[in-house]
C-alpha atoms as a PDB file:
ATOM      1  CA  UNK A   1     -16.099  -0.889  66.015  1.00  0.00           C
ATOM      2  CA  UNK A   2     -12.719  -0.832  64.141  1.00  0.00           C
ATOM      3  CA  UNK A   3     -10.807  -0.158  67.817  1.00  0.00           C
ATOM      4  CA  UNK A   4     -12.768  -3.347  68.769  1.00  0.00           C
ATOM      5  CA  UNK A   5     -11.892  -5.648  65.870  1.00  0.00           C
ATOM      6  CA  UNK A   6      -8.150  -4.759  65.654  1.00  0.00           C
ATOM      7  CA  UNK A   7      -8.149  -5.083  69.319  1.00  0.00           C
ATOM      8  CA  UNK A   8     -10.069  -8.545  69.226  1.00  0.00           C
ATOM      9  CA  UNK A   9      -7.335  -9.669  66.519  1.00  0.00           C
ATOM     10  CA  UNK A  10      -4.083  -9.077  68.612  1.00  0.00           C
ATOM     11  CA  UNK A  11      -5.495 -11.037  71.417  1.00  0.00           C
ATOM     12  CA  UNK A  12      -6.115 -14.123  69.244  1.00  0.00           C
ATOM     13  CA  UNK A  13      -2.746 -15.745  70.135  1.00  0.00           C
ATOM     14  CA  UNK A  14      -0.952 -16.663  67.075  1.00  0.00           C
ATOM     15  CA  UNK A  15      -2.556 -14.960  64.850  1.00  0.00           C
ATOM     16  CA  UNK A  16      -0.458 -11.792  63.393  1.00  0.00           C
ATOM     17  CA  UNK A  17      -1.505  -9.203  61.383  1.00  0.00           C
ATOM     18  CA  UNK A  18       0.757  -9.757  58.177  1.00  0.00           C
ATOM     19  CA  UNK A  19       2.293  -6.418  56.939  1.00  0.00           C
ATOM     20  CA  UNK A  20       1.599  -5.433  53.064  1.00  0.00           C
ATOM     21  CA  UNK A  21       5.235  -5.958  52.168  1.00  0.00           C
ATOM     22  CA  UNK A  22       6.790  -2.667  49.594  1.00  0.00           C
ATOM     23  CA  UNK A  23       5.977  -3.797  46.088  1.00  0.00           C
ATOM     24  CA  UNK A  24       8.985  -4.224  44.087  1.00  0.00           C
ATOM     25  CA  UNK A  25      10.219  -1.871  41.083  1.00  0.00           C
ATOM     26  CA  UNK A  26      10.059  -3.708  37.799  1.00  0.00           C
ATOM     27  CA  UNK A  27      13.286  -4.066  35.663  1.00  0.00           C
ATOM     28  CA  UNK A  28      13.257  -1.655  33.129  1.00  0.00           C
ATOM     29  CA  UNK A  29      15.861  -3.336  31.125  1.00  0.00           C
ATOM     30  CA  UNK A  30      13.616  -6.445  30.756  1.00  0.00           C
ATOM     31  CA  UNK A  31      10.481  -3.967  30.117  1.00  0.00           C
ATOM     32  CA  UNK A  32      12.013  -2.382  26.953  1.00  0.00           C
ATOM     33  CA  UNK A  33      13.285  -5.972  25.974  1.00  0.00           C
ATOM     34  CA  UNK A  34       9.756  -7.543  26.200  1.00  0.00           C
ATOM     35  CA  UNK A  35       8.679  -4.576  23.833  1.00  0.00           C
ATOM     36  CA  UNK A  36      11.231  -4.738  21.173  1.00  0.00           C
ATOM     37  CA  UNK A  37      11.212  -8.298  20.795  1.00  0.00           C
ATOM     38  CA  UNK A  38       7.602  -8.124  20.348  1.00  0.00           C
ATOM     39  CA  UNK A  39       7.671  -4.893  17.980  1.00  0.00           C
ATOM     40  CA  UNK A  40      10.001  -7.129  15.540  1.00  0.00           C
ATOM     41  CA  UNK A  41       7.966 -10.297  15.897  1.00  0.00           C
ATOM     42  CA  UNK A  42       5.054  -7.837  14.890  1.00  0.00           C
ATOM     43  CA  UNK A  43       6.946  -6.373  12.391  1.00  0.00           C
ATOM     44  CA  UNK A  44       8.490  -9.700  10.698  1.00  0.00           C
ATOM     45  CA  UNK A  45       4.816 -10.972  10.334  1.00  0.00           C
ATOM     46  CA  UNK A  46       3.826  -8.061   8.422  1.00  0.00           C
ATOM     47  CA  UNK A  47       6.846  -8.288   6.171  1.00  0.00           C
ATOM     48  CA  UNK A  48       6.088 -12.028   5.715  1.00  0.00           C
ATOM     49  CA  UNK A  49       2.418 -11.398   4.944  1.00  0.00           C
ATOM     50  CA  UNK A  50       3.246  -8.747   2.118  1.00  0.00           C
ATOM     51  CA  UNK A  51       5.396 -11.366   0.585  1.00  0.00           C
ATOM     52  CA  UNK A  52       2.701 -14.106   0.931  1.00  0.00           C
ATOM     53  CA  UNK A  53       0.403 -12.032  -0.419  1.00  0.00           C
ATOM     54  CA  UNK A  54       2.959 -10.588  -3.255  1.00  0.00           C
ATOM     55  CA  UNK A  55       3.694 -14.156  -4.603  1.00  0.00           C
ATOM     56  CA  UNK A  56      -0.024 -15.726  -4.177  1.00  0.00           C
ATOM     57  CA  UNK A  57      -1.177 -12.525  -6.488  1.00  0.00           C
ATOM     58  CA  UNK A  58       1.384 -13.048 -10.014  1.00  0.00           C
ATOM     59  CA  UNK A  59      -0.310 -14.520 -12.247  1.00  0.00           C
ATOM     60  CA  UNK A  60       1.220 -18.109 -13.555  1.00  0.00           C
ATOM     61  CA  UNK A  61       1.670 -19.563 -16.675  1.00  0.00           C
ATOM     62  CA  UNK A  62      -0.085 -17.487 -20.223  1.00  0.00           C
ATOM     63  CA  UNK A  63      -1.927 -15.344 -18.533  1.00  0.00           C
ATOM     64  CA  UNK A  64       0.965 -13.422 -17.092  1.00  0.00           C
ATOM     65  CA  UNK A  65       1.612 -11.981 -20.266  1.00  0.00           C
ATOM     66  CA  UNK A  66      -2.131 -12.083 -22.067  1.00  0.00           C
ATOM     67  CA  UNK A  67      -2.624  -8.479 -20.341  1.00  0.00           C
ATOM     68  CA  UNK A  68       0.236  -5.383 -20.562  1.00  0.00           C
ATOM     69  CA  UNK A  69      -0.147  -1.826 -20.016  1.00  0.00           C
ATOM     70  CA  UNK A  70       1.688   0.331 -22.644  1.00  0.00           C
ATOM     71  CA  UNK A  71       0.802   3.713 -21.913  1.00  0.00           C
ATOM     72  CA  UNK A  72      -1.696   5.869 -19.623  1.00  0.00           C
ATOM     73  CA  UNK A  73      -2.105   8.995 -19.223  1.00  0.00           C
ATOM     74  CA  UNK A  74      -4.522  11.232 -16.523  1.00  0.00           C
ATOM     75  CA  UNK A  75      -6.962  13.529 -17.733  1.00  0.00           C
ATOM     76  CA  UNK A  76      -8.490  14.641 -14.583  1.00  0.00           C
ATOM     77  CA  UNK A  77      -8.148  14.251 -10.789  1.00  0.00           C
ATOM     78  CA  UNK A  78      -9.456  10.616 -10.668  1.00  0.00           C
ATOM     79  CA  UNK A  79      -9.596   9.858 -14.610  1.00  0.00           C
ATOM     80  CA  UNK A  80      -7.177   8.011 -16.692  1.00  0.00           C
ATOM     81  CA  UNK A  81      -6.740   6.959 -20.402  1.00  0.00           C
ATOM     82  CA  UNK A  82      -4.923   3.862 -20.756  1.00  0.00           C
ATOM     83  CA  UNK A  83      -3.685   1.566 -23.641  1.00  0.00           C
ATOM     84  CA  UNK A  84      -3.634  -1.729 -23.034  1.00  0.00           C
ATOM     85  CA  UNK A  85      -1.990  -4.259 -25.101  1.00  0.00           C
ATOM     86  CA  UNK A  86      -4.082  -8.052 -25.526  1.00  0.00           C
ATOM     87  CA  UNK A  87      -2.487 -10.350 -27.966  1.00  0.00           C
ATOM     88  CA  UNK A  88      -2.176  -8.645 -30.890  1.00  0.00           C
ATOM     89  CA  UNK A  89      -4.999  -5.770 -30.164  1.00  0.00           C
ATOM     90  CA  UNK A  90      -4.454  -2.352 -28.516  1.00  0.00           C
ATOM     91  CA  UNK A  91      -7.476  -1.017 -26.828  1.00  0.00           C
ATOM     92  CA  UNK A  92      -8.125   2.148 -25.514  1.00  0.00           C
ATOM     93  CA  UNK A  93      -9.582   2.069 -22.455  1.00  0.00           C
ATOM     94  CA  UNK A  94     -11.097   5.187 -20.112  1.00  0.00           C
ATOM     95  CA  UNK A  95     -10.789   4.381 -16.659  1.00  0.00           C
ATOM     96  CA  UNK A  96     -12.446   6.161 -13.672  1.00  0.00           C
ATOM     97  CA  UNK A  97     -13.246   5.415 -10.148  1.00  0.00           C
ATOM     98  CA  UNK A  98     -15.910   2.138 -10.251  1.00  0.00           C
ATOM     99  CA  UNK A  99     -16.052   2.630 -13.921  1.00  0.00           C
ATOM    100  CA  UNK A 100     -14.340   1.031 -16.926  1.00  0.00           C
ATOM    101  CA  UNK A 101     -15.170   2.231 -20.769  1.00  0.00           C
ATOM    102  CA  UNK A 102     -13.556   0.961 -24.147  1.00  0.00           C
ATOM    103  CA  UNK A 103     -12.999   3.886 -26.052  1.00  0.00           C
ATOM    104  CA  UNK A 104     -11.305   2.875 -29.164  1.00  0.00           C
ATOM    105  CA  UNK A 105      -9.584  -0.806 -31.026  1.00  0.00           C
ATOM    106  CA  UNK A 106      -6.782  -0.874 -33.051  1.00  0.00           C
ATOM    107  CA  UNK A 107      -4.026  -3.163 -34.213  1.00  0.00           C
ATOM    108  CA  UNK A 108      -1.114  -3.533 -32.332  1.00  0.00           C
ATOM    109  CA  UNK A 109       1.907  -1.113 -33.034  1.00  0.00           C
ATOM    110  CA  UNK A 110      -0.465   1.665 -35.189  1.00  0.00           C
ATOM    111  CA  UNK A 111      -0.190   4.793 -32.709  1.00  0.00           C
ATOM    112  CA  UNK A 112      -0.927   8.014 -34.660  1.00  0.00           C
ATOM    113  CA  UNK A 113       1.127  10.183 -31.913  1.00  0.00           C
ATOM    114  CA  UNK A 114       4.208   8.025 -33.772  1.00  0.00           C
ATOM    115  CA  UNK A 115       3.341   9.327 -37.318  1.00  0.00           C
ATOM    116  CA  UNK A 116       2.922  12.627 -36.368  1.00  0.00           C
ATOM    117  CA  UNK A 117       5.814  13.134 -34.519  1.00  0.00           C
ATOM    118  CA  UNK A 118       9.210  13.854 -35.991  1.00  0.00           C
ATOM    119  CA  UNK A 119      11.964  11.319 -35.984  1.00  0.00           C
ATOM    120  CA  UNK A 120      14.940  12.714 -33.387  1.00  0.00           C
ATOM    121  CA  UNK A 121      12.803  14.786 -31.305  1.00  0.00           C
ATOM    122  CA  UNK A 122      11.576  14.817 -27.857  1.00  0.00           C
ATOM    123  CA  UNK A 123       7.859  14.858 -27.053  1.00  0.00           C
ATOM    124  CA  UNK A 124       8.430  18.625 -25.421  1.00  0.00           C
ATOM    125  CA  UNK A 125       9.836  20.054 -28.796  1.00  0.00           C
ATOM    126  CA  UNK A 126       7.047  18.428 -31.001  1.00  0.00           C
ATOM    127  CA  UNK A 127       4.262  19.703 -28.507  1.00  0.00           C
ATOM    128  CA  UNK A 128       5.872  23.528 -29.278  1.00  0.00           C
ATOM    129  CA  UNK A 129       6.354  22.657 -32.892  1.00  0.00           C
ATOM    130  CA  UNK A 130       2.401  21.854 -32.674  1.00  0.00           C
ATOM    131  CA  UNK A 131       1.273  24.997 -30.888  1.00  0.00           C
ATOM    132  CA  UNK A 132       3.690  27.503 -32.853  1.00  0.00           C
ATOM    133  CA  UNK A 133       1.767  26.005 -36.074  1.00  0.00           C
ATOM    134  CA  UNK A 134      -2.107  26.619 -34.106  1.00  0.00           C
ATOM    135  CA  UNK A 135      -0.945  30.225 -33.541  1.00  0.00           C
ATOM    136  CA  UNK A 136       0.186  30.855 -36.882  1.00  0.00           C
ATOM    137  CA  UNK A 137      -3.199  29.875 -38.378  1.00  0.00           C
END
């Protein structure tokens, strides 16, 4: 049946059988153009989202300065102990992963780790000052 057909289609005067022409080689050049230019395009959108997003989130006017952290320190993988400073009130707060506690009030500027620890010296010398004095005992 094919023999028939192709032979039925060269008879038809007129008619030829158009040749699949070679398919042409794309431009690499333009290729790795295309992609760069739409890497950065990519890339400036994300830059200029994360600046959006920076500026939308500060905090305006009094409450930008109602809330400061003054200290924290991590007490386990995923804990934390944090002092935060509101107004004229330090609060202690214990913070851990979808959990927030209020451990202790006090006035602003009271710590007892300043008392304790000598005038002139680093934390690292009063901590061995401190466990020379639990070993003597």
């Amino acid at each position: 049946m094919r023999k028939s057909l192709a032979a039925l289609l060269a008879a038809l005067p007129g008619l030829a059988l158009a040749q699949a022409a070679p398919a042409a080689l794309p431009d690499s050049g333009a290729g790795l153009l295309q992609v760069f230019l739409g890497l950065a395009v990519v890339i400036a959108a994300l830059v200029g989202s994360l600046w959006l997003i920076k500026r939308l989130a500060v905090p305006r006017g009094g409450a930008a300065g109602a809330l400061r952290v003054v200290a924290g320190a991590a007490v386990g993988p995923r804990e934390r102990v944090v002092l935060v400073e509101v107004q004229d009130t330090w609060l202690v707060v214990g913070v851990a992963p979808g959990q927030v506690s209020a451990l202790h009030q006090m006035p602003k500027g009271t710590l007892a780790a300043e008392a304790a620890a000598p005038a002139g010296k680093d934390f690292g010398a009063w901590m061995k000052q401190v466990m020379e004095r639990r070993h003597v005992r």
